[in-house]
Protein backbone atom coordinates (compact mmCIF):
# COMPACT_ATOMS: atom_id res chain seq x y z
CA UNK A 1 17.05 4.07 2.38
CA UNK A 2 15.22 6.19 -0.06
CA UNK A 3 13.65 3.80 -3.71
CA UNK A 4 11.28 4.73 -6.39
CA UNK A 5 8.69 2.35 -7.05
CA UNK A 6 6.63 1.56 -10.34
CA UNK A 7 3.94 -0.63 -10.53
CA UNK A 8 0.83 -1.03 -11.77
CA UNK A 9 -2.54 -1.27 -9.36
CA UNK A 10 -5.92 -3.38 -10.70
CA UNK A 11 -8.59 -3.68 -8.89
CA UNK A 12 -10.24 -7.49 -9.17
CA UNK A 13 -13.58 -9.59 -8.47
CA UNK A 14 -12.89 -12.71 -6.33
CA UNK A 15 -13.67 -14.92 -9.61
CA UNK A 16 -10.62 -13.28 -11.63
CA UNK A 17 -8.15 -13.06 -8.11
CA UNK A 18 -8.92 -17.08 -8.04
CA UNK A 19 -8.47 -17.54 -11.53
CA UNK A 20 -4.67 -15.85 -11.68
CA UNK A 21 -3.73 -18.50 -9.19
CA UNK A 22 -5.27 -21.35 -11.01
CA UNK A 23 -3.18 -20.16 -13.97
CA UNK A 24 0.04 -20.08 -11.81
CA UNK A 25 2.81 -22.21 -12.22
CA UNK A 26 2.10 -23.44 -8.42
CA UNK A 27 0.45 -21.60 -5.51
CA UNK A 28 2.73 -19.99 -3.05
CA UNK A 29 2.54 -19.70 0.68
CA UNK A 30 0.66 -16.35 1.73
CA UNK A 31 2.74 -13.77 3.36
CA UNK A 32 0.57 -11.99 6.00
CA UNK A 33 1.18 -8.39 6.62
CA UNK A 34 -0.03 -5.65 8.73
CA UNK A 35 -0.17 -2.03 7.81
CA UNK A 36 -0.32 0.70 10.57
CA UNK A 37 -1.19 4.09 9.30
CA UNK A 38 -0.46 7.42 11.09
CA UNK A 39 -1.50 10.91 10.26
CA UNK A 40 -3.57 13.63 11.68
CA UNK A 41 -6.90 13.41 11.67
CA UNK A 42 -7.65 15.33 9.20
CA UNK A 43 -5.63 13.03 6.88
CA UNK A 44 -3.61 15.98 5.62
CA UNK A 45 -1.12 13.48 4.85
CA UNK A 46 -3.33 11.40 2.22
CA UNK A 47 -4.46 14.56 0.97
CA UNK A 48 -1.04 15.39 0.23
CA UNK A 49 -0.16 11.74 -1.45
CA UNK A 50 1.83 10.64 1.49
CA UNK A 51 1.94 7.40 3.33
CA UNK A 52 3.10 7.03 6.74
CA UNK A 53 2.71 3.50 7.93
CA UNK A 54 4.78 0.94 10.03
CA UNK A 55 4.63 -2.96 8.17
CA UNK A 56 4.59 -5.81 10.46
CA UNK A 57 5.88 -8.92 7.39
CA UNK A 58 6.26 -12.04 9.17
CA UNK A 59 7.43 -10.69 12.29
CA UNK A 60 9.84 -8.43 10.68
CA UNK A 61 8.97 -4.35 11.08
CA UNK A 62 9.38 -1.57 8.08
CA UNK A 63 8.72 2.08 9.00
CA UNK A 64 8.02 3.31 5.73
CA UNK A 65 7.31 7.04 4.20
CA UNK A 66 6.06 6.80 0.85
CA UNK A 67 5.19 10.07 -1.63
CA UNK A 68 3.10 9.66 -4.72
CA UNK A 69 4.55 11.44 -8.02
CA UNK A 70 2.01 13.30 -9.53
CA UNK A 71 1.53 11.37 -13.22
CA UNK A 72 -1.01 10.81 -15.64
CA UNK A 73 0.40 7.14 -16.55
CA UNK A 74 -2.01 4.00 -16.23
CA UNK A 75 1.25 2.71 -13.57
CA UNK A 76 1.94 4.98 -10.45
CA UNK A 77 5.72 5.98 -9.59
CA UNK A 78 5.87 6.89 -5.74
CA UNK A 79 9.29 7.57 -3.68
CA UNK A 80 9.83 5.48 -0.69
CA UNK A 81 12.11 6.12 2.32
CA UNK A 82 12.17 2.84 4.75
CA UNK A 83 14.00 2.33 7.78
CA UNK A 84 13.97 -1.33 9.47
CA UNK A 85 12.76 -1.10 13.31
CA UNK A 86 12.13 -3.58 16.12
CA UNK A 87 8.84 -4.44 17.32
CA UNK A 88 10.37 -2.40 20.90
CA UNK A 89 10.22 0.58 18.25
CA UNK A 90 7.01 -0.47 17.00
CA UNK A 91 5.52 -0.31 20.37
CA UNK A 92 7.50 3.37 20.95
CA UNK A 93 5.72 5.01 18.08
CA UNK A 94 2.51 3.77 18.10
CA UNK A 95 2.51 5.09 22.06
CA UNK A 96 4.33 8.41 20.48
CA UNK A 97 3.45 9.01 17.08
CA UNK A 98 4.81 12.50 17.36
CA UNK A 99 8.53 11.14 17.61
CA UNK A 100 8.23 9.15 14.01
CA UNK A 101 8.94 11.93 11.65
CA UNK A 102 12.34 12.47 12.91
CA UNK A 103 13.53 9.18 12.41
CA UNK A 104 12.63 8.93 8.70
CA UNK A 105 12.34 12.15 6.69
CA UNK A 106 14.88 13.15 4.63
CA UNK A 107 15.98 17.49 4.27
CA UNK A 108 14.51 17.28 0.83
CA UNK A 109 11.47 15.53 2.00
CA UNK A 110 10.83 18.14 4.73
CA UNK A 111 7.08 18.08 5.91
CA UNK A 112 6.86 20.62 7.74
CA UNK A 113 5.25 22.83 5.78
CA UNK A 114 2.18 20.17 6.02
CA UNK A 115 1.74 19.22 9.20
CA UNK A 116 3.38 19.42 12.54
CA UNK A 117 4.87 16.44 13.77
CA UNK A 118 2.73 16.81 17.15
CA UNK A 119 -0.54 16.54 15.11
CA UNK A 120 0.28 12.90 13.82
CA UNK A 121 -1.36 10.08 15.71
CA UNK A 122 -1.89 6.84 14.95
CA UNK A 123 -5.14 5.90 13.09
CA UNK A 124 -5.71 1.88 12.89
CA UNK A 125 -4.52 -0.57 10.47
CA UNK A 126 -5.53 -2.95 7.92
CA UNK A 127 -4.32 -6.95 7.72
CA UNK A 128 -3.08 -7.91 4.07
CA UNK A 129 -2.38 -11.56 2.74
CA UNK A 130 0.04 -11.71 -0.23
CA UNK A 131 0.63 -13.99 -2.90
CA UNK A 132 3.33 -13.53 -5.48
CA UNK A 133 2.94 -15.42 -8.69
CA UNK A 134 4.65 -15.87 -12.33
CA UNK A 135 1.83 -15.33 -14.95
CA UNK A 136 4.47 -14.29 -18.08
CA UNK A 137 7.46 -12.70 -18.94
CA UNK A 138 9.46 -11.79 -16.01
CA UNK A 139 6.73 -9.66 -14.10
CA UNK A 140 6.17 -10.31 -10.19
CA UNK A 141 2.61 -10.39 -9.77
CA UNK A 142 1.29 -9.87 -6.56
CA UNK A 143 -2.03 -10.89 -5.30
CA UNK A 144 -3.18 -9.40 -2.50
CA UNK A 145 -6.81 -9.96 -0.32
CA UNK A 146 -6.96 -7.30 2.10
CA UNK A 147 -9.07 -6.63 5.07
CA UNK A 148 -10.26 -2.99 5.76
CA UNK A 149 -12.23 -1.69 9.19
CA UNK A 150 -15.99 -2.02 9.39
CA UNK A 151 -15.63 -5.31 7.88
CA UNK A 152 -14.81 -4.26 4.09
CA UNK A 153 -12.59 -6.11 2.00
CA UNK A 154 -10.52 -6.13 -1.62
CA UNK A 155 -8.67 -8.05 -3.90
CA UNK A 156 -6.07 -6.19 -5.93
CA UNK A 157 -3.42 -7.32 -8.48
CA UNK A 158 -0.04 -5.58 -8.31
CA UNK A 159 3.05 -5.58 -10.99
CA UNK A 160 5.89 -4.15 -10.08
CA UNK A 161 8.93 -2.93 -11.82
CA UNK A 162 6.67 -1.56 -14.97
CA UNK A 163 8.32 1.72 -16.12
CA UNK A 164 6.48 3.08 -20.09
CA UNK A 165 2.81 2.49 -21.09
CA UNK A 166 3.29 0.28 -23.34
CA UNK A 167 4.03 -2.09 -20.67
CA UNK A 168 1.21 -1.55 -19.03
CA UNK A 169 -0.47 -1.82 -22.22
CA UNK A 170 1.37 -5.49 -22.95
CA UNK A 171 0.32 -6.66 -19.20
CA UNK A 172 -3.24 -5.37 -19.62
CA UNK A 173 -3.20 -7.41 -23.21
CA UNK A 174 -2.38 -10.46 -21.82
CA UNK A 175 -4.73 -10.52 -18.86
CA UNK A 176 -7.73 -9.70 -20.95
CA UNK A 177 -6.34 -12.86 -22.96
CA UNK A 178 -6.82 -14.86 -20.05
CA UNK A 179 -10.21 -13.76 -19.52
CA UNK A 180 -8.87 -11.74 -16.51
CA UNK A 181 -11.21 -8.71 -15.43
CA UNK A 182 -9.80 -5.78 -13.49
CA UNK A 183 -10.26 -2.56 -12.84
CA UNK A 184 -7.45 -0.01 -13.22
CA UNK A 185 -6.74 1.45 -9.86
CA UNK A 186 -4.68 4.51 -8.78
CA UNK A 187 -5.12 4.66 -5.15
CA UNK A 188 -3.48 3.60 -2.86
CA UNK A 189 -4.15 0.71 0.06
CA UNK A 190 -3.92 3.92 2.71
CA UNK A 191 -6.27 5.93 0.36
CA UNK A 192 -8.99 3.02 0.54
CA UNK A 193 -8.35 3.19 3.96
CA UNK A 194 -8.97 6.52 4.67
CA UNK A 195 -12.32 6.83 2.62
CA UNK A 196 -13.89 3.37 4.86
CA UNK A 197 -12.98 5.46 8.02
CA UNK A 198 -14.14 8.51 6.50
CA UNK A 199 -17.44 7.36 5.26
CA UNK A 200 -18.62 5.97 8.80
CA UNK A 201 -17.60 10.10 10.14
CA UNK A 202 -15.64 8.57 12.78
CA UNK A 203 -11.91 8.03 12.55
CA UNK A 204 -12.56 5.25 15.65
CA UNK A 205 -13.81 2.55 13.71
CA UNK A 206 -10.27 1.82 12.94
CA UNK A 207 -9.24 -0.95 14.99
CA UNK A 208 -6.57 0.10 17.69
């Protein structure tokens, strides 16, 4: 199944991520994730905007390839082709990252003219725990404290669903009225990813 997504990324401080959920309605149960990233080692695929990753969501596993539009906008528009699998599959393309390509990409998504489907391998992952909250309007806001190799660590706001800039520019409005501080951020959870691996010049330090 192939979706377009909108949202809107900001970057927080722990004092404004704890403040949101004081101002929520009523604190929800986390949902803990898992995101397993593949590409080759010279991350060819971040470099070209693209997302491989397998989602472990309360025991349920999403095999997910996800392509970032290019766009100047504040909110970031990707295309995302998912496929359910069982943790059995899990298991099969972790041990043979070569076969997950096949199962996924579309004709019009070829990516072959990237990389070559035997240079993928599997490159660690990164543990997530999610919050979704009502703040205003009819906006899902979702809070998210996520835990990165070598021991680094964020906490990001997401909206989804935002589709003009002067959305964005009504969200940002009303944050800043809540004394909310954020940081507007374009890059992605794999991109962060990628650049804590990258900065230690060892791809290993991701946990396997």
């Amino acid at each position: 199944m192939a979706i377009t997504e909108k949202e809107l990324k900001l970057l927080l401080e722990h004092d404004s991520f704890t403040k949101i959920l004081n101002y929520a309605p009523k604190c929800p149960n986390p949902i803990r994730q898992t995101n397993y990233y593949f590409d080759t080692l010279d991350f060819r695929l971040d470099k070209a905007g693209i997302t491989l990753r397998i989602r472990n969501e309360d025991g349920q596993w999403l095999l997910c390839l996800k392509i970032k539009s290019k766009s100047e906008s504040r909110f970031i528009s990707s295309l995302e082709i998912e496929r359910q699998i069982s943790n059995k599959e899990f298991e099969y393309f972790k041990s043979n990252p070569s076969e997950i390509l096949g199962t996924i990409a579309e004709k019009k998504h070829d990516l072959k003219m990237i990389i070559d489907s035997s240079e993928i391998c599997f490159l660690g992952y990164i543990q997530n725990e999610r919050l979704k909250v009502r703040l205003f309007n009819e906006y899902t806001f979702e809070l998210d404290h996520s835990f990165f190799p070598g021991g680094n660590e964020s906490f990001e706001l997401e909206v989804e669903g935002v589709n003009s800039e002067l959305e964005c520019e009504y969200i940002l409005s009303e944050l800043k009225g809540l004394g909310i501080n954020y940081h507007i951020n374009k890059k992605s959870k794999y991109k962060r990813f990628v650049e804590y691996i990258s900065s230690n010049n060892n791809v290993s330090i991701a946990l396997k």
